[in-house]
Protein backbone atom coordinates (compact mmCIF):
# COMPACT_ATOMS: atom_id res chain seq x y z
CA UNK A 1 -8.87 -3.65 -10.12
CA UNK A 2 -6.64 -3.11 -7.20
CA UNK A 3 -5.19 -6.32 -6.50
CA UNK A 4 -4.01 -7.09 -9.92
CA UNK A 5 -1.68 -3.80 -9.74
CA UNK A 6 1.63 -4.20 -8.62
CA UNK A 7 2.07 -0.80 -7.10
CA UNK A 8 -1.28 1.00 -5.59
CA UNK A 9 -1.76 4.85 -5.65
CA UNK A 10 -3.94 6.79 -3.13
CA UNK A 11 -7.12 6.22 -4.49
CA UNK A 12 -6.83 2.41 -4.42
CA UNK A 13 -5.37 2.37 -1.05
CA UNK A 14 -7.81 4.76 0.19
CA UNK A 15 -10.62 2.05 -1.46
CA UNK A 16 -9.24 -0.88 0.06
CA UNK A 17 -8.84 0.85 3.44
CA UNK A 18 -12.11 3.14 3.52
CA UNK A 19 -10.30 6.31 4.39
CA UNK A 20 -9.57 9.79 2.90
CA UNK A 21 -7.01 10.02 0.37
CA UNK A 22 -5.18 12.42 2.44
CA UNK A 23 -5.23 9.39 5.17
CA UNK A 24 -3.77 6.95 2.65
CA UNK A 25 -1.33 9.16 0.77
CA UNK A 26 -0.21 8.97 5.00
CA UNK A 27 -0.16 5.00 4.99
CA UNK A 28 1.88 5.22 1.59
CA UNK A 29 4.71 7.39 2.97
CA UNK A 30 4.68 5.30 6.39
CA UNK A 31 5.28 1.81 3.95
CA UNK A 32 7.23 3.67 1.92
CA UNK A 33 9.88 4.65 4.51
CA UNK A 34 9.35 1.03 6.38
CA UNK A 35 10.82 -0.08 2.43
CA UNK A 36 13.28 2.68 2.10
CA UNK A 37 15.02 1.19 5.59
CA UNK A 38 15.21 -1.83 4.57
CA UNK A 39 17.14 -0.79 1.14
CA UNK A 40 14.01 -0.65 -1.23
CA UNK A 41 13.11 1.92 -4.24
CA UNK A 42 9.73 3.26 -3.57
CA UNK A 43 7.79 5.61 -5.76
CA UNK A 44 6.19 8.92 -4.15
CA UNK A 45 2.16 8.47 -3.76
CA UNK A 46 2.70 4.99 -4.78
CA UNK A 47 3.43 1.59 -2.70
CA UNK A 48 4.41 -1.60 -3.52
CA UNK A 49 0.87 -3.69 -3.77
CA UNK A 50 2.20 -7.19 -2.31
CA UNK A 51 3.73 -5.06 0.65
CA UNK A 52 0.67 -3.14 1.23
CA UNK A 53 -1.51 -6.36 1.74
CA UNK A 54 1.48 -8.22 4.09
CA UNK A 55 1.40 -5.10 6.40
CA UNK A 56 -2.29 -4.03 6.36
CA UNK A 57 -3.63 -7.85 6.13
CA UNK A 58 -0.87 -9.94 7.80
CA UNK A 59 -0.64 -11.66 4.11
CA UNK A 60 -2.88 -14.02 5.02
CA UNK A 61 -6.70 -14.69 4.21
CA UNK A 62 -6.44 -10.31 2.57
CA UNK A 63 -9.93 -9.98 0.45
CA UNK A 64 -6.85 -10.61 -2.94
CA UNK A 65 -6.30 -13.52 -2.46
C-alpha cells in the first residue's frame, strides 16, 4: 500500500488524508516547493513519501509506522 512507496501520487495522498484529489494534488505542489527550496528534485503530482508523513504527521506515532 501507501506506506511502502517511496514517492505517493494523488490518489494515495488523497487516501491517507481523506480529501479530494484536486485537494491533494494542492498538498503535493505545497511539499513539493517546501523541497524545491531547500535544493531537492521533486516529481510533478508526486511527493516524496517519508517527507509527506514528517510534515503531515510530525514523523512521529503516523498510522506507517
Amino acid at each position: 500500500m501507501a506506506e511502502e512507496k517511496k514517492f505517493l501520487s494523488a490518489a494515495d495522498v488523497a487516501e491517507i488524508m481523506e480529501c479530494s484529489k484536486s485537494k491533494s494534488y494542492g498538498i503535493i505542489r505545497q511539499l513539493n516547493a517546501e523541497l524545491l527550496e531547500n535544493g531537492f528534485v521533486v516529481m510533478a503530482g508526486k511527493v516524496n513519501a517519508k517527507y509527506f508523513y514528517k510534515r503531515i504527521y510530525d514523523g512521529e506515532g503516523a498510522a506507517h509506522e
